[in-house]
Structures are given as structure tokens and as C-alpha cells.
Protein backbone atom coordinates (compact mmCIF):
# COMPACT_ATOMS: atom_id res chain seq x y z
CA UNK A 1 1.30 34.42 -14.25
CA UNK A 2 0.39 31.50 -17.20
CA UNK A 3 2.61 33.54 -19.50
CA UNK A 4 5.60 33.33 -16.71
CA UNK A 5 4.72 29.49 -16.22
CA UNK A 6 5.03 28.50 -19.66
CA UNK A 7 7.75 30.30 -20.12
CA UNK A 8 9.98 28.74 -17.12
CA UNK A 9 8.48 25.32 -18.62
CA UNK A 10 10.32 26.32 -21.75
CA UNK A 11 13.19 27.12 -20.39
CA UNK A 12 13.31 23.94 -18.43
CA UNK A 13 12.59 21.67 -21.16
CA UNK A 14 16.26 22.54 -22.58
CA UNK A 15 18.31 23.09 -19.11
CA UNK A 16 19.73 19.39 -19.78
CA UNK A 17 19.52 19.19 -23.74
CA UNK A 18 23.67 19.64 -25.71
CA UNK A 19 25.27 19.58 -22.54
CA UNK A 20 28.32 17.15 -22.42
CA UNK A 21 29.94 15.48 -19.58
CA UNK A 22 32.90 18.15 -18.13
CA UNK A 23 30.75 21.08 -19.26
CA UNK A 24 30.85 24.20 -17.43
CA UNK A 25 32.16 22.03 -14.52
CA UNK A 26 28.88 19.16 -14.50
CA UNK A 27 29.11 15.37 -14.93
CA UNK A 28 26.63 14.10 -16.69
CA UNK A 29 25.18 10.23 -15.98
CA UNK A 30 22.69 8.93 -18.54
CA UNK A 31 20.50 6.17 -17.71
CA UNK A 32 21.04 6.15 -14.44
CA UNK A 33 19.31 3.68 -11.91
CA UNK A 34 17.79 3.83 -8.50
CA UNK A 35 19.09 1.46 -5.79
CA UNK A 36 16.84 0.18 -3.27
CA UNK A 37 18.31 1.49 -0.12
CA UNK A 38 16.18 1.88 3.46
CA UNK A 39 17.51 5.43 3.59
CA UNK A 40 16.50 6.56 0.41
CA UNK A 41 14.05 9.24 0.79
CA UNK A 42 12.28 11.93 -0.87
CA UNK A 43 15.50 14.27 -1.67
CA UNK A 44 18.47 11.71 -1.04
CA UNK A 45 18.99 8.37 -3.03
CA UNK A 46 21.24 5.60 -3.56
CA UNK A 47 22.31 5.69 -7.37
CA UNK A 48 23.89 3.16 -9.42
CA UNK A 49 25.65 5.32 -12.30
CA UNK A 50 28.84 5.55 -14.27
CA UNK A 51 29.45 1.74 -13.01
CA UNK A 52 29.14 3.65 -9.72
CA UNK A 53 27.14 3.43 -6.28
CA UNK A 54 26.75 7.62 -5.21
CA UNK A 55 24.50 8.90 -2.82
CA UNK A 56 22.92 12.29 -4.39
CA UNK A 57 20.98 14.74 -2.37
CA UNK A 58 18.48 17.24 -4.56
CA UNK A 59 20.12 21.21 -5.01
CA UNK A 60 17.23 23.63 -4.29
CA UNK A 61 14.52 21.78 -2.20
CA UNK A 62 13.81 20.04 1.07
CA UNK A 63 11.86 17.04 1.68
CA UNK A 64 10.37 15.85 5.03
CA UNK A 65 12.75 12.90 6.97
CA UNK A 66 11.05 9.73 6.49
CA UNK A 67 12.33 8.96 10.57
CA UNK A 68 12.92 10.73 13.85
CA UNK A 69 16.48 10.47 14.23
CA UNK A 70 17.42 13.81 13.95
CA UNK A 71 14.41 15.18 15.89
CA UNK A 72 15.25 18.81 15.66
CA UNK A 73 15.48 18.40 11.99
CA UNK A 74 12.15 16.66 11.99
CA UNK A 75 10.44 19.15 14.38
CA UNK A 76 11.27 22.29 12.10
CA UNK A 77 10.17 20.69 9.24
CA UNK A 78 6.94 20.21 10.75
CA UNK A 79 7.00 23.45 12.27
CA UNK A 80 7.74 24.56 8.54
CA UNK A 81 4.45 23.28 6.67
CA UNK A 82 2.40 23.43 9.49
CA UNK A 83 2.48 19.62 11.21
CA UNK A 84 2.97 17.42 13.61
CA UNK A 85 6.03 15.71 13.81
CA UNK A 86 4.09 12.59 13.16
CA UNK A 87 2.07 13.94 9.93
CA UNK A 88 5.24 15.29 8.75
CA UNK A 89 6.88 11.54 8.99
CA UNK A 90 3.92 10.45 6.95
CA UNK A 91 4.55 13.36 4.42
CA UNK A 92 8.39 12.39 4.21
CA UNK A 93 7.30 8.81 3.45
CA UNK A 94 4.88 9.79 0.98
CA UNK A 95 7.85 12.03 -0.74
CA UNK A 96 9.91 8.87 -0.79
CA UNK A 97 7.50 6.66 -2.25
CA UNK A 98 7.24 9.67 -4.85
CA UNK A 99 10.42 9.65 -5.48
CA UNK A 100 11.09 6.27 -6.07
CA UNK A 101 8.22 6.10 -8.55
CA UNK A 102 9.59 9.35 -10.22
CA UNK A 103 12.60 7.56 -11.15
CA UNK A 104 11.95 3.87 -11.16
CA UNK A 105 12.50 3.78 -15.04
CA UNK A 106 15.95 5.90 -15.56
CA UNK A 107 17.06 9.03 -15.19
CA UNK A 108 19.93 10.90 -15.76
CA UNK A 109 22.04 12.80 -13.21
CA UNK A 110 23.52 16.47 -13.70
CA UNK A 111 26.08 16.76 -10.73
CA UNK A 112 29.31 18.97 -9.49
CA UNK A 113 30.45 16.68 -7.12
CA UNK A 114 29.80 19.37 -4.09
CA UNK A 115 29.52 17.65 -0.90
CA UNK A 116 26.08 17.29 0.61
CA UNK A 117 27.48 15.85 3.76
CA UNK A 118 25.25 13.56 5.30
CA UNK A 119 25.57 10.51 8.04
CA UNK A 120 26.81 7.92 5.52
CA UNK A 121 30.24 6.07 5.66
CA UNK A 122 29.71 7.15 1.80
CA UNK A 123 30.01 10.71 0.36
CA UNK A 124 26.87 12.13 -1.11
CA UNK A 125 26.79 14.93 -3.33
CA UNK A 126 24.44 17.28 -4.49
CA UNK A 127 22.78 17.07 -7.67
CA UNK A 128 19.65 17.74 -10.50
CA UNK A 129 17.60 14.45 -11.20
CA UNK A 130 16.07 14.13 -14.45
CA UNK A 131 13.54 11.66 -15.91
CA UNK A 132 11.11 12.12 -18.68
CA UNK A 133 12.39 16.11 -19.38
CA UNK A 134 11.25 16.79 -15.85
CA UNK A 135 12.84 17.77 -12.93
CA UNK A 136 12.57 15.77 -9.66
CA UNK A 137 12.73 18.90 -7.67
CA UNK A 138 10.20 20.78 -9.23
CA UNK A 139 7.71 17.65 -9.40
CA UNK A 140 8.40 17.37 -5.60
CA UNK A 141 7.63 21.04 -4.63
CA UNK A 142 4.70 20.81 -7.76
CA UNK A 143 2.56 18.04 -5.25
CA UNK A 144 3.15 19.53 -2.25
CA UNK A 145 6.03 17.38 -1.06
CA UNK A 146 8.76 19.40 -1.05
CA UNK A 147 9.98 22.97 0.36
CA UNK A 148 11.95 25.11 -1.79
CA UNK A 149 15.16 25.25 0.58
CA UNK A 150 19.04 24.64 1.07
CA UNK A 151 21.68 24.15 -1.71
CA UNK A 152 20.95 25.45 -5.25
CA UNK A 153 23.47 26.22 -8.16
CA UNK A 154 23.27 28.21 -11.81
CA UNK A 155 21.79 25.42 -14.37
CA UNK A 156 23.55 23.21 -16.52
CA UNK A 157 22.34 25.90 -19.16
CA UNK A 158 23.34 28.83 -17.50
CA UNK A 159 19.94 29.94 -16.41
CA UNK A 160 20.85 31.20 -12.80
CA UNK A 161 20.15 29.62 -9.91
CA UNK A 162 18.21 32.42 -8.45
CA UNK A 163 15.73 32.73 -11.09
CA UNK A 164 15.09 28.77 -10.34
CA UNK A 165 14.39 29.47 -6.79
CA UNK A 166 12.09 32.22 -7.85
CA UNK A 167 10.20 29.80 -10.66
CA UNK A 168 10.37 26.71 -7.57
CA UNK A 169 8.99 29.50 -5.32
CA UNK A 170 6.21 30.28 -7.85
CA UNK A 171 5.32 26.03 -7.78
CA UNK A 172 5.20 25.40 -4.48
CA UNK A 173 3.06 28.65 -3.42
CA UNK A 174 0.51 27.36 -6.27
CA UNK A 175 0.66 23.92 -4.45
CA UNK A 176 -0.05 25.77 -0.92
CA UNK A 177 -3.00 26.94 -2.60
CA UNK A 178 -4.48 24.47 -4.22
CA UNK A 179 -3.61 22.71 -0.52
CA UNK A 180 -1.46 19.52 -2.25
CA UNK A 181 0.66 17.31 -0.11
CA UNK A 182 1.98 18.48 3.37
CA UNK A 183 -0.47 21.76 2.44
CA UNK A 184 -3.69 19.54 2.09
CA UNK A 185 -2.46 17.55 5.29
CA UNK A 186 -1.86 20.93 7.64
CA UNK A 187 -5.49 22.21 6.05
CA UNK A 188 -6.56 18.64 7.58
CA UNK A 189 -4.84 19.05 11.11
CA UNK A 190 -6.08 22.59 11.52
CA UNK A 191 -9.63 21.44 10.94
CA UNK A 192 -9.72 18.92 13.26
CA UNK A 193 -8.02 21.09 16.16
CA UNK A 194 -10.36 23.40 15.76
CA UNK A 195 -13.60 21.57 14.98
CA UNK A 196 -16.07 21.90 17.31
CA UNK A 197 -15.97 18.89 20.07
CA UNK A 198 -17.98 15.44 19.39
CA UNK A 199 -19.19 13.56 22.56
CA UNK A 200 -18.64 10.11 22.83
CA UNK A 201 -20.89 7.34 23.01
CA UNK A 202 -23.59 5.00 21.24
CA UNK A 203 -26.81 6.58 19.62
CA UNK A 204 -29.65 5.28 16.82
CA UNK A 205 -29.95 7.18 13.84
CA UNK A 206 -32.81 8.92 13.27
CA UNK A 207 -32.55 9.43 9.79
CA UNK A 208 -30.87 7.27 7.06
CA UNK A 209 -27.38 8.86 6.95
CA UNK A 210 -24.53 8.60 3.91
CA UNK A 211 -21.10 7.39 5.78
CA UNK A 212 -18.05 8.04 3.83
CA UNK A 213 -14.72 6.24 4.21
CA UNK A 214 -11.89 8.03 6.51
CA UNK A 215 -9.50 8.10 2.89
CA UNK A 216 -8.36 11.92 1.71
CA UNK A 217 -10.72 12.06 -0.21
CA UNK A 218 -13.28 10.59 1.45
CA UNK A 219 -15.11 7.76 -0.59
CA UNK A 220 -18.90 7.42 -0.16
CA UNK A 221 -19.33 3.40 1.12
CA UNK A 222 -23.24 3.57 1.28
CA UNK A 223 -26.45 4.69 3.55
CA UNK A 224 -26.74 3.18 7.12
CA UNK A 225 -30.78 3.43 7.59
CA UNK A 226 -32.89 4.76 9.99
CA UNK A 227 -32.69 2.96 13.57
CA UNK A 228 -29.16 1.87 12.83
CA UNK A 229 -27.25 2.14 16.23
CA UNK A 230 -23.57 3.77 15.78
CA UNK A 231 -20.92 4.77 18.26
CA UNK A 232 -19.57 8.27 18.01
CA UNK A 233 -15.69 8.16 18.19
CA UNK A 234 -15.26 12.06 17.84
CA UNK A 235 -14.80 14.82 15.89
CA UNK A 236 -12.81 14.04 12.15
CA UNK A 237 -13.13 17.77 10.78
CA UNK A 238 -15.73 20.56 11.07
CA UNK A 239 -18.41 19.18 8.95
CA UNK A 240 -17.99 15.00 9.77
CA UNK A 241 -17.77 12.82 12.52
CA UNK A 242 -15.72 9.40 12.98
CA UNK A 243 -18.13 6.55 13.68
CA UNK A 244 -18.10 2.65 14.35
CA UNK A 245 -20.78 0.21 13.38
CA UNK A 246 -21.40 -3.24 12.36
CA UNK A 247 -21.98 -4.27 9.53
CA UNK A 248 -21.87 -7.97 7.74
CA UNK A 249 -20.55 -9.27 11.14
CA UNK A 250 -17.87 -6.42 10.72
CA UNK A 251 -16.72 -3.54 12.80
CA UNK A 252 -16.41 -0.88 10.65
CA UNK A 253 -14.99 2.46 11.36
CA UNK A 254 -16.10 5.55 8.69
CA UNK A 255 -17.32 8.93 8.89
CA UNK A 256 -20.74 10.73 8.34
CA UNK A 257 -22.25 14.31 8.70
CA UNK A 258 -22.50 15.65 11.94
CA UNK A 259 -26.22 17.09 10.60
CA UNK A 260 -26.69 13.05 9.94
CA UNK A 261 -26.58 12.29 13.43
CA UNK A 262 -28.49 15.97 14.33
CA UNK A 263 -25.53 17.30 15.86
């Protein structure tokens, strides 16, 4: 498997390398910039290029809407990676926050000018984004962010379009495992479904327990001592519970061990 990795990083490095504007059918924009648009997500942007405004949507993957508009669309995407609809929302703003950073500093498109449809009074078309010899699509399914899905063509370098959904497939499985992205957030959901129920209500600790902020990961804030008085909020995975306290003249909401509070 590392000697298959390296070598589709190889053969990546050079898909955009010699290849001229009009070749084998692609346009080529260099130094192409992103244009702040509210539908701009993680696989569709706004693009200033060419002296141009395009809309480009990404060949071979699918990132989660950023918005419930089309809620069928939404729904099987969640249904897809193992979500709610409302975690996958989250997800498909965290891919277009990616996305944006991915190519805040130039890129350069590789397009055929195939129509990607869309709801725009403007045509979108399908396209490879490339900044710093990486591929946007690959980065996306790389953290989780992205399916491998939908629309994908033979590379600008010949290298056929199948054996990039088979190297895309080989990224995003490794991201599955290593639970990155919408993987890491359906790991989270499951836990908490199925975590054993924590009553509600106020108790004193009877030990000095470590509470941990509610972040992914969590972030250790300090020790609440013995006799501190807490209210149990419920059950945050199989191992912690969500709490409240005071503290400073603050309300403060974290987690903690369930063995911390003896349950």
C-alpha cells in the first residue's frame, strides 16, 4: 500500500506540469482567484479567471451542502457518511471553509467546459483545482470532507480517470479509518446514541475530578475539587458526561469522566 501511495503521489505531482491551454481538449487558467460568493462551498466556487467570473464544480468528489435547500440532497449525504442532516450541514461548512483556505492564495484551473448544471442564472462547469501541486479534490477526500462521487474525466496527462477514482478511493477509505472529518463526526454521533443514559440533576463531587472542554478534541481546563456541586446535563459519549458549574461568577458548561462523578 505505501509503495502504491507514493507512486499515485508521483504521478500526481506531473498531471498539470507541460500542458498548454487547448491541449487534449482542457483550458488552462493560471493564477486564478477565488471570489467571495455566499454559495461557494466545499466543491463549487465562484472564480475570477481569464478576466472571467465562472462557477466551477470539482470532477470526481462530493462535498456535503453547506444549507437545506435541496433536502433530499442533504438527507443522502448524511445518510452517506453516517449523519444527521444537521452534522452533515456542519461538515459541508467545514468543507467550505476548507476550501476557501485551500485556495485563498491562487490556483490554477484545468477545465473542459462540461456543464455541471447547477441553480445559478450562471453556467458552471466542471473542473480540477490546483494550488501548491495539490489537488483540491484529493485534499478534500484526504481530511475526511469529501466523498469520492459524481463526474470524473481522464487527466490532463492522460492518466485515466478510473485509476483516479481508484487512488481517491484508496484516500478517503484511509481517512474513514483514521476517522477524519464527517468519519470522526459519525464515530462521535454513534457514541453518543449509544452511550449508556446519564440522569439529570445536581450532585457534589466526591472526589476532585479533571473536566475537559466539549472541543473535538477535548482540552483539559483544570480539576474541580472535592465538594464542588455540578449539574449533570447528560450523556456526551461512552466514557464522559456534559456538566455545568460555576466558576469565577461563571456558568460554565464542560465535560468530565463518568467514573469522576462514580457513575
Amino acid at each position: 500500500m505505501r509503495r502504491v501511495t507514493y507512486r499515485y503521489a508521483a504521478f500526481w505531482a506531473s498531471v498539470f506540469l507541460g500542458v498548454a491551454a487547448g491541449e487534449g481538449g482542457w483550458t488552462v487558467y493560471e493564477d486564478a482567484r477565488l471570489i467571495a460568493h455566499p454559495y461557494n462551498d466545499g466543491d463549487s466556487v465562484h472564480v475570477r479567471a481569464g478576466g472571467g467570473h465562472f462557477i466551477f464544480r470539482l470532477y470526481f468528489v462530493d462535498a456535503p451542502e453547506t444549507d437545506d435547500r435541496i433536502a433530499a440532497r442533504v438527507a443522502e449525504q448524511a445518510a452517506v457518511f453516517g449523519l444527521d442532516t444537521q452534522s452533515a450541514l456542519r461538515l459541508g461548512r467545514e468543507a467550505a471553509a476548507f476550501t476557501d483556505a485551500f485556495l485563498q492564495d491562487g490556483f490554477t484551473v484545468y477545465t473542459r467546459m462540461e456543464d455541471a448544471m447547477g441553480q445559478s442564472e450562471r453556467n458552471r462547469y466542471f473542473a480540477l483545482l490546483e494550488a501548491d501541486g495539490r489537488d483540491l479534490g484529493e485534499a478534500l477526500a484526504e481530511a475526511g470532507l469529501a466523498r469520492v462521487y459524481g463526474k470524473w474525466t481522464d487527466l490532463p496527462n492522460g492518466v485515466k480517470g478510473r485509476d483516479y477514482v481508484r487512488h481517491l478511493d484508496r484516500v478517503a477509505d484511509r481517512a474513514r479509518r483514521d476517522g477524519r472529518g464527517a468519519w470522526g463526526a459519525a464515530r462521535s454521533l454513534q457514541l453518543r446514541r449509544t452511550a449508556p443514559q446519564a440522569e439529570a440533576g445536581g450532585m457534589t463531587l466526591l472526589r476532585a475530578t479533571a473536566v475537559y472542554t466539549l472541543d473535538d478534541p477535548p482540552r483539559r481546563l483544570g480539576v474541580l475539587p472535592r465538594g464542588a456541586a455540578v449539574r449533570v446535563l447528560g450523556a456526551e459519549s461512552m466514557s464522559m458526561v456534559r456538566i455545568r458549574f460555576d466558576r469565577d461568577g461563571e456558568t460554565v458548561e464542560a465535560q468530565c469522566r463518568r467514573t469522576g462523578l462514580g457513575l
